[in-house]
Protein backbone atom coordinates (compact mmCIF):
# COMPACT_ATOMS: atom_id res chain seq x y z
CA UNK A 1 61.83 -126.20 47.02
CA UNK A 2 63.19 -123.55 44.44
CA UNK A 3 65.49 -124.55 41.83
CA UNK A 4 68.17 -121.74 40.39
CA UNK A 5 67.60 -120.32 37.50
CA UNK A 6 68.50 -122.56 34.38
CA UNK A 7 66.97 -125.06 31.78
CA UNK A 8 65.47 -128.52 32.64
CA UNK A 9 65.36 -129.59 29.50
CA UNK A 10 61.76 -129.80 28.61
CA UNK A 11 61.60 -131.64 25.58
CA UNK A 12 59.93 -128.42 24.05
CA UNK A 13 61.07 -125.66 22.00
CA UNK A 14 60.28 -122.56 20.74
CA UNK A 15 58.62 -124.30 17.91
CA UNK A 16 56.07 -126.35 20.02
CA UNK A 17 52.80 -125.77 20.48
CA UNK A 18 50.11 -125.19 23.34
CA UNK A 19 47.86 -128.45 21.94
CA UNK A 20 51.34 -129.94 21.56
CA UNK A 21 52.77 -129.60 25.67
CA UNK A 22 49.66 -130.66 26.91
CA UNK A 23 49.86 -133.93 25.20
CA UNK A 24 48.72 -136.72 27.53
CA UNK A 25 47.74 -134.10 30.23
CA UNK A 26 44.43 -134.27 31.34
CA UNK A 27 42.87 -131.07 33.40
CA UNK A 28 39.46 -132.96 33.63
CA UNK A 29 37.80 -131.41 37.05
CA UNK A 30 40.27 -128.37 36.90
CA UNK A 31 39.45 -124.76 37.16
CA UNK A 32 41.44 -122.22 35.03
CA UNK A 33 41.04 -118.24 35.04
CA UNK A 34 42.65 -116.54 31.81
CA UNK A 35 42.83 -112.76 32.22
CA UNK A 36 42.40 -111.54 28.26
CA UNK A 37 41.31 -115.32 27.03
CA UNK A 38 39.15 -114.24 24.35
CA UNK A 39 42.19 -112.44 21.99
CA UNK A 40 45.84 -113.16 20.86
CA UNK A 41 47.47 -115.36 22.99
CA UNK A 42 45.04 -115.43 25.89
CA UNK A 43 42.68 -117.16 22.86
CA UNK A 44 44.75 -119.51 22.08
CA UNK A 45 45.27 -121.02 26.03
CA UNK A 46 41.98 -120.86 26.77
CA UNK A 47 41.42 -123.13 23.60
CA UNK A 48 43.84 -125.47 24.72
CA UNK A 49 43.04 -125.69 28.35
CA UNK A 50 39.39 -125.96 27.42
CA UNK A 51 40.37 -129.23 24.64
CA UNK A 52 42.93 -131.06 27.48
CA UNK A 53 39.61 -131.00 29.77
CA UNK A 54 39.81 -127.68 31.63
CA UNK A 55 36.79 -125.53 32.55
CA UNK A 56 38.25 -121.45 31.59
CA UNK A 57 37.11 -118.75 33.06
CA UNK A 58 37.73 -115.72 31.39
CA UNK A 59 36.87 -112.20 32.89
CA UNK A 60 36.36 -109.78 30.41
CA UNK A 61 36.13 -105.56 30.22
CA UNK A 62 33.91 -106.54 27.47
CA UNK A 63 31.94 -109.30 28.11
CA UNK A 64 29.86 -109.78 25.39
CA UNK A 65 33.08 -109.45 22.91
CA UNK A 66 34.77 -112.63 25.00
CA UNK A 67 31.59 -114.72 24.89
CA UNK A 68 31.59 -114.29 21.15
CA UNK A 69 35.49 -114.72 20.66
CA UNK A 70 34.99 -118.06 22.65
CA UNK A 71 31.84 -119.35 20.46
CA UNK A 72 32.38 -122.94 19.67
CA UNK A 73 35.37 -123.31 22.28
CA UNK A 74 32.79 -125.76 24.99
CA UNK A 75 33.98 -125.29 28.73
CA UNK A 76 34.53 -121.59 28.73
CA UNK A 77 32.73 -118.86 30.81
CA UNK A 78 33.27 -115.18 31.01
CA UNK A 79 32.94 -112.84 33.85
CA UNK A 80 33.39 -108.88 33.88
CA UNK A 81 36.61 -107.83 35.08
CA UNK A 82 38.44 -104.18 34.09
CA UNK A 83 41.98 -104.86 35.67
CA UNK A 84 42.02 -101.03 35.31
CA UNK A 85 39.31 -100.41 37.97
CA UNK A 86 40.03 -101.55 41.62
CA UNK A 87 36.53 -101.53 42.43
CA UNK A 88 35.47 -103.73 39.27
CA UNK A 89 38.30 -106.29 40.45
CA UNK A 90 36.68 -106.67 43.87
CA UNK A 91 33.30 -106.90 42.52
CA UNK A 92 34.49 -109.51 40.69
CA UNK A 93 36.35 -111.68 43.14
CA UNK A 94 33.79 -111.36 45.65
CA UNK A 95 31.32 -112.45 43.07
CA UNK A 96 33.78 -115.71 42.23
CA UNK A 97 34.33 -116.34 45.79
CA UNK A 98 30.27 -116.76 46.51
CA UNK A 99 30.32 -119.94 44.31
CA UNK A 100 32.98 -121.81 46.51
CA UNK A 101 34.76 -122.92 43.79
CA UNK A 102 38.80 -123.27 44.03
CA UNK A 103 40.88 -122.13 41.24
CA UNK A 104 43.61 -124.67 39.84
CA UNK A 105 45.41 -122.13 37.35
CA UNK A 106 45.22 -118.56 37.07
CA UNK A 107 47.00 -117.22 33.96
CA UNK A 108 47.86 -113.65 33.90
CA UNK A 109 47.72 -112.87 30.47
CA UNK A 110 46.15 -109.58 29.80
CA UNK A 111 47.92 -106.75 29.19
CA UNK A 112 48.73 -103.41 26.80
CA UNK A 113 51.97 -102.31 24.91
CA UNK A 114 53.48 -99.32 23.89
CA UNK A 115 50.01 -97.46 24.58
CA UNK A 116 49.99 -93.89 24.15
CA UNK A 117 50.36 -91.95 28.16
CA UNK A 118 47.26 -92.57 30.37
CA UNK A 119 46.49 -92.41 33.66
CA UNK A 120 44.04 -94.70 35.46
CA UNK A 121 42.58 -95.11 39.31
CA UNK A 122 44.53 -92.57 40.94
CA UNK A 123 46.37 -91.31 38.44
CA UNK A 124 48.67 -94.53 37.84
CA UNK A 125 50.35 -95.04 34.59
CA UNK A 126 48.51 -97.51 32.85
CA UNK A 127 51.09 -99.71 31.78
CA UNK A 128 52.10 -100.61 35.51
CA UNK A 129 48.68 -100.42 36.80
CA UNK A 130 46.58 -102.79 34.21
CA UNK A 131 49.67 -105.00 33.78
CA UNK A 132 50.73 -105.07 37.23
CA UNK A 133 48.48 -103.86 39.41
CA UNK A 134 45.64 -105.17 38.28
CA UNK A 135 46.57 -108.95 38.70
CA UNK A 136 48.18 -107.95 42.32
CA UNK A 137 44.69 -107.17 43.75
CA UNK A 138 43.09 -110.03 41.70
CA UNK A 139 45.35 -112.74 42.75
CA UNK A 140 45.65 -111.09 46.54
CA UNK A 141 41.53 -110.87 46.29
CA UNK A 142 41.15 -114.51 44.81
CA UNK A 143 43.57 -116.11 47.24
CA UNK A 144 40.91 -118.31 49.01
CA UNK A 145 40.28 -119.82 46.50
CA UNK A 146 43.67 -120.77 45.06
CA UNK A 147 44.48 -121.93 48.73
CA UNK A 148 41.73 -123.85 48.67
CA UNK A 149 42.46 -126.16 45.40
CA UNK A 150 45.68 -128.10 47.31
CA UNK A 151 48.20 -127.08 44.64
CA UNK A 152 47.34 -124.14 42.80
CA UNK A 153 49.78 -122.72 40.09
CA UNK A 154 50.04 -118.77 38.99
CA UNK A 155 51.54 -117.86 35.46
CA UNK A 156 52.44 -114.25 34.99
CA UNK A 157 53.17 -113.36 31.17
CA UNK A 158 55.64 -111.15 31.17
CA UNK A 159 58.02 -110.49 27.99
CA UNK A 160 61.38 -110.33 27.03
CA UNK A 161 60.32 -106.42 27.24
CA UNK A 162 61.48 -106.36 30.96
CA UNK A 163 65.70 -106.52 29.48
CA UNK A 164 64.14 -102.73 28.90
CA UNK A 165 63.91 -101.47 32.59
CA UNK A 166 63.85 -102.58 36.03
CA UNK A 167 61.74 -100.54 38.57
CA UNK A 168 62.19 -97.45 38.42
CA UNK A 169 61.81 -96.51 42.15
CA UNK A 170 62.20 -92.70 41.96
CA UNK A 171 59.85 -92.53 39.29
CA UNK A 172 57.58 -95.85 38.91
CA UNK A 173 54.89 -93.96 37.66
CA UNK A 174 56.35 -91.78 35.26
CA UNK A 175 55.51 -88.44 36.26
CA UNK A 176 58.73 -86.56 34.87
CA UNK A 177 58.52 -87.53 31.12
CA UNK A 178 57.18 -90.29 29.84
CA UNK A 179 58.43 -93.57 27.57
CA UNK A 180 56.34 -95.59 26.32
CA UNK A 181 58.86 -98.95 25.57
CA UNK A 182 60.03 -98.35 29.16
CA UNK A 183 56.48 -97.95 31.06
CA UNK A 184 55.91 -101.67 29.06
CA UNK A 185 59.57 -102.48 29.99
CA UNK A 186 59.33 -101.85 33.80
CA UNK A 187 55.23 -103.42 33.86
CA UNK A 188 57.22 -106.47 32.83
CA UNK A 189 59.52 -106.44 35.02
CA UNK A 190 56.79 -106.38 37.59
CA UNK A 191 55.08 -109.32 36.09
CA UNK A 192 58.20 -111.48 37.15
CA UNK A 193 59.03 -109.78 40.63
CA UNK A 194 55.49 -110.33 40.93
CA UNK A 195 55.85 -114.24 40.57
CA UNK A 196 59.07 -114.60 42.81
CA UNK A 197 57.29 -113.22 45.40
CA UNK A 198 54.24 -114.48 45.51
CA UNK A 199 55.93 -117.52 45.27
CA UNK A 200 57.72 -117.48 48.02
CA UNK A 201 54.85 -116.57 50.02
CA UNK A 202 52.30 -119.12 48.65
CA UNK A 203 54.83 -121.91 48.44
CA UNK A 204 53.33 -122.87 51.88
CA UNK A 205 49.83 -122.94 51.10
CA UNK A 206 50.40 -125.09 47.66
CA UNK A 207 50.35 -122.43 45.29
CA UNK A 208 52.92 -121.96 43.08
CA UNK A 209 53.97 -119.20 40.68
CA UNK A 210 56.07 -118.44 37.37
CA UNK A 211 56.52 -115.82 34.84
CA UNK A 212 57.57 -116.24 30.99
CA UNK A 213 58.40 -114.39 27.91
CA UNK A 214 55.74 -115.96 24.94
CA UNK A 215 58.13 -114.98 21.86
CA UNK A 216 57.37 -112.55 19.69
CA UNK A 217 53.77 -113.12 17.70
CA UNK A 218 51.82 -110.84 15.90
CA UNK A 219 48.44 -110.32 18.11
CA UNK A 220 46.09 -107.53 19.37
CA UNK A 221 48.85 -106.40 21.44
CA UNK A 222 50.50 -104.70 18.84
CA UNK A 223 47.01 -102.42 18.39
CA UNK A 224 48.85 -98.85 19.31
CA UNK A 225 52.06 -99.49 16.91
CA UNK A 226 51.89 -97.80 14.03
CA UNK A 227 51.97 -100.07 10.75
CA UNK A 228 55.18 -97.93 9.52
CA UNK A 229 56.71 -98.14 12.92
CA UNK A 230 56.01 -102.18 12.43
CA UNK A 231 58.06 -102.18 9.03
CA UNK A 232 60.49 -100.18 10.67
CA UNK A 233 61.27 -102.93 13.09
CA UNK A 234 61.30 -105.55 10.80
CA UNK A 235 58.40 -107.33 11.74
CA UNK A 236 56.27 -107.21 8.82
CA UNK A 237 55.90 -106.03 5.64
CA UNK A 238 55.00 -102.91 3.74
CA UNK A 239 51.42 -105.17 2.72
CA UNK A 240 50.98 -106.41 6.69
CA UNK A 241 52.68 -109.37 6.35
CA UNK A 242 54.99 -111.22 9.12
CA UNK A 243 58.12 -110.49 7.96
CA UNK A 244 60.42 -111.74 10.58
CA UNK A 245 61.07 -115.18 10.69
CA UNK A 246 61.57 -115.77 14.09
CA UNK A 247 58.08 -114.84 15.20
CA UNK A 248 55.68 -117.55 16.57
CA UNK A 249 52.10 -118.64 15.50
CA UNK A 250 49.58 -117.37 18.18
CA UNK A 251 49.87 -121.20 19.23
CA UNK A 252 53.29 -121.34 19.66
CA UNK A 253 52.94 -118.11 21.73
CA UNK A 254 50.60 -119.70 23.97
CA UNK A 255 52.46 -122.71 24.51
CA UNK A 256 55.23 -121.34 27.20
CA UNK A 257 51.99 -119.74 29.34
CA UNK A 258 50.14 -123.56 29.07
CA UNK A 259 53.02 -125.35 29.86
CA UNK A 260 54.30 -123.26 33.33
CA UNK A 261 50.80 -124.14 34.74
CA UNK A 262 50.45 -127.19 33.59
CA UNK A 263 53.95 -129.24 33.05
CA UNK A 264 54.56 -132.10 35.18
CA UNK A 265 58.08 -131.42 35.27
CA UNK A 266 57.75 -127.95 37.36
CA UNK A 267 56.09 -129.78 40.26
CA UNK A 268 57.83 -128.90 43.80
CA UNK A 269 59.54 -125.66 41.49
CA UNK A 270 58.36 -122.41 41.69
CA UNK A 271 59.45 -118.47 41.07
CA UNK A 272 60.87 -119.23 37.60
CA UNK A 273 60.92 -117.14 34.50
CA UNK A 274 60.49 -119.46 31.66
CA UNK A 275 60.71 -118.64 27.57
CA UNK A 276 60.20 -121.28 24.88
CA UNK A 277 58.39 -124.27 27.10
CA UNK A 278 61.56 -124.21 29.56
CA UNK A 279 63.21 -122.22 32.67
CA UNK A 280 65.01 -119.40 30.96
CA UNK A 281 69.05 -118.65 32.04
CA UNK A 282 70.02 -115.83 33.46
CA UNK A 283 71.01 -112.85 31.36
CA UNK A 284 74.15 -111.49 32.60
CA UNK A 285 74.95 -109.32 30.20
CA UNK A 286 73.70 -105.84 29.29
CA UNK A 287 73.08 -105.05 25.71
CA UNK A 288 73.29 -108.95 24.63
CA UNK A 289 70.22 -111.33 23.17
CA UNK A 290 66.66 -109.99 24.93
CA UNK A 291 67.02 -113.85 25.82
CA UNK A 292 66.60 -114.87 29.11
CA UNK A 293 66.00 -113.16 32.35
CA UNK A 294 67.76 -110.36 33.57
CA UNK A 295 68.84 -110.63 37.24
CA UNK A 296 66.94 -107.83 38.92
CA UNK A 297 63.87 -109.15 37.56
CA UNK A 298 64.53 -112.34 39.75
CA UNK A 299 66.00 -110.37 43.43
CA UNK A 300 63.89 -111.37 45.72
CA UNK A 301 64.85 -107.88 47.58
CA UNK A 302 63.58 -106.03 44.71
CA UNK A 303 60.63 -108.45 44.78
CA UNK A 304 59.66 -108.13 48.82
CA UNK A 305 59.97 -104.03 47.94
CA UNK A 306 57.22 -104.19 44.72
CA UNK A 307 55.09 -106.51 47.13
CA UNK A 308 54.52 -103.90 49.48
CA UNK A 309 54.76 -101.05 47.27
CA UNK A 310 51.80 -102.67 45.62
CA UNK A 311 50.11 -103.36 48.73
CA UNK A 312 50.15 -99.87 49.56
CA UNK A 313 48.92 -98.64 46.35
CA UNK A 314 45.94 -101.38 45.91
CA UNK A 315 45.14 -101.48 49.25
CA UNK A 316 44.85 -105.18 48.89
CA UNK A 317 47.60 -106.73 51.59
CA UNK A 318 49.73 -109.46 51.25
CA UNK A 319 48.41 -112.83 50.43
């Protein structure tokens, strides 16, 4: 069953923490896969998951960076994964496949911002390729295995980013001019079409799938803003520091991402877009709050049309 798209009162708030949601939850004998669980926010889960029981796998571009981010953290792993390289995600999934192990949660975390114009694979604009893409053929290649674990859940982390831009159909890959805050904007609205769809296709087979907006945190992410054009928004100072006080703490960041795959109280739900540990409303109106989630981030048409444009591109079909 699907709920519509409105609070359930959580308990939580923006102010919780990961540690603090999975209070009392116990992920003893589970398997979780963190895309970008060695920095930021994707540090943070993985640290959490791993305490409440979890074993993490993280694939990593850099390998040897991730197992040294995750010293000390017990229950982790790391695998080689560039979500920028097609063949690197297959190598890796068949790789993960050949163990016969199931996947409980798979946390899309990883992801850039605001990078400067690249192209990757095929000539793909990297925001919508390593964001978006990326995870597509991952969780498409990997789908054995979340099939396999009886009730699997998939988190996308998205951002209030997506209020932004929806798809931009004549021009997804931004070939006549290019923006950076709207090739992050529309890569984030794929991240949620993403999870209604997928959704709606794995509901069947036990897997289940959400999207969220973190909050705003200071992280990695932020790596191709200038520290002027940081200032300039307000969010820190002229010496570095936060200077907005509604940012989170890395671990309140992570908590929204740990509690969609993990919360008790989503069981039998799925295809949400959450924000502060709870399902988000529905932002009706333009120019308002970046809080909740705009409506064509959540049409299943515009969904079922990204699926298969994806498809196409990846060559990875449909789950």
């Amino acid at each position: 069953m699907t709920t519509t798209q409105h609070k359930i009162g959580s308990g939580f708030t923006a102010h919780s923490t990961a540690e603090e949601v999975l209070n009392g939850i116990d992920l003893s004998g589970k398997l979780a896969l963190v895309t970008g669980g060695y920095s930021g926010l994707g540090l943070e889960t993985t640290r959490a998951l791993a305490n409440a029981g979890a074993q993490v796998l993280v694939p990593a571009r850099r390998p040897a960076d991730a197992k040294a981010a995750l010293t000390g953290i017990s229950g982790t792993e790391v695998g080689e994964l560039d979500l920028a390289d097609l063949g690197s995600v297959e190598t890796f999934a068949r790789r993960f496949l050949g163990t016969g192990r199931s996947i409980d949660l798979l946390i899309a975390n990883a992801g850039i911002m605001a990078a400067p114009e690249r192209r990757v694979g095929p000539g793909w604009e990297s925001h919508f390729a390593i964001n978006h893409l990326g995870h597509h053929a991952l969780v498409n290649r990997l789908w054995p295995a979340l099939t396999a674990s009886g009730g699997a859940r998939v988190v996308t982390v998205s951002s209030a980013g997506h209020h932004d831009s929806p798809m931009r159909w004549d021009d997804v890959q931004f070939e006549r001019g290019y923006d950076r805050w709207l090739a992050y904007g529309q890569a984030k609205t794929a991240n949620v079409l993403f999870a209604v769809h997928l959704d709606a296709l794995g509901a069947e087979h036990g897997v289940r799938a959400f999207s969220l907006h973190p909050g705003a945190i200071l992280t990695p992410l932020q790596r191709h803003l200038r520290q002027e054009e940081m200032v300039g928004l307000g969010w820190i100072d002229e010496h570095g520091n936060q200077a907005d006080p509604s940012f989170k703490s890395p671990q309140q960041g992570a908590a929204t991402q740990v509690w969609a795959a993990t919360s008790p109280l989503l069981d039998g739900l799925g295809g949400l877009y959450c924000e502060d540990c709870d399902v988000a409303e529905i932002a009706i109106e333009e120019g308002g709050p970046l809080t909740g989630v705009r409506p064509y981030a959540i049409d299943a048409d515009e969904a079922a049309r990204l699926w298969q444009l994806s498809a196409d591109l990846t060559g990875v079909p449909r789950a």
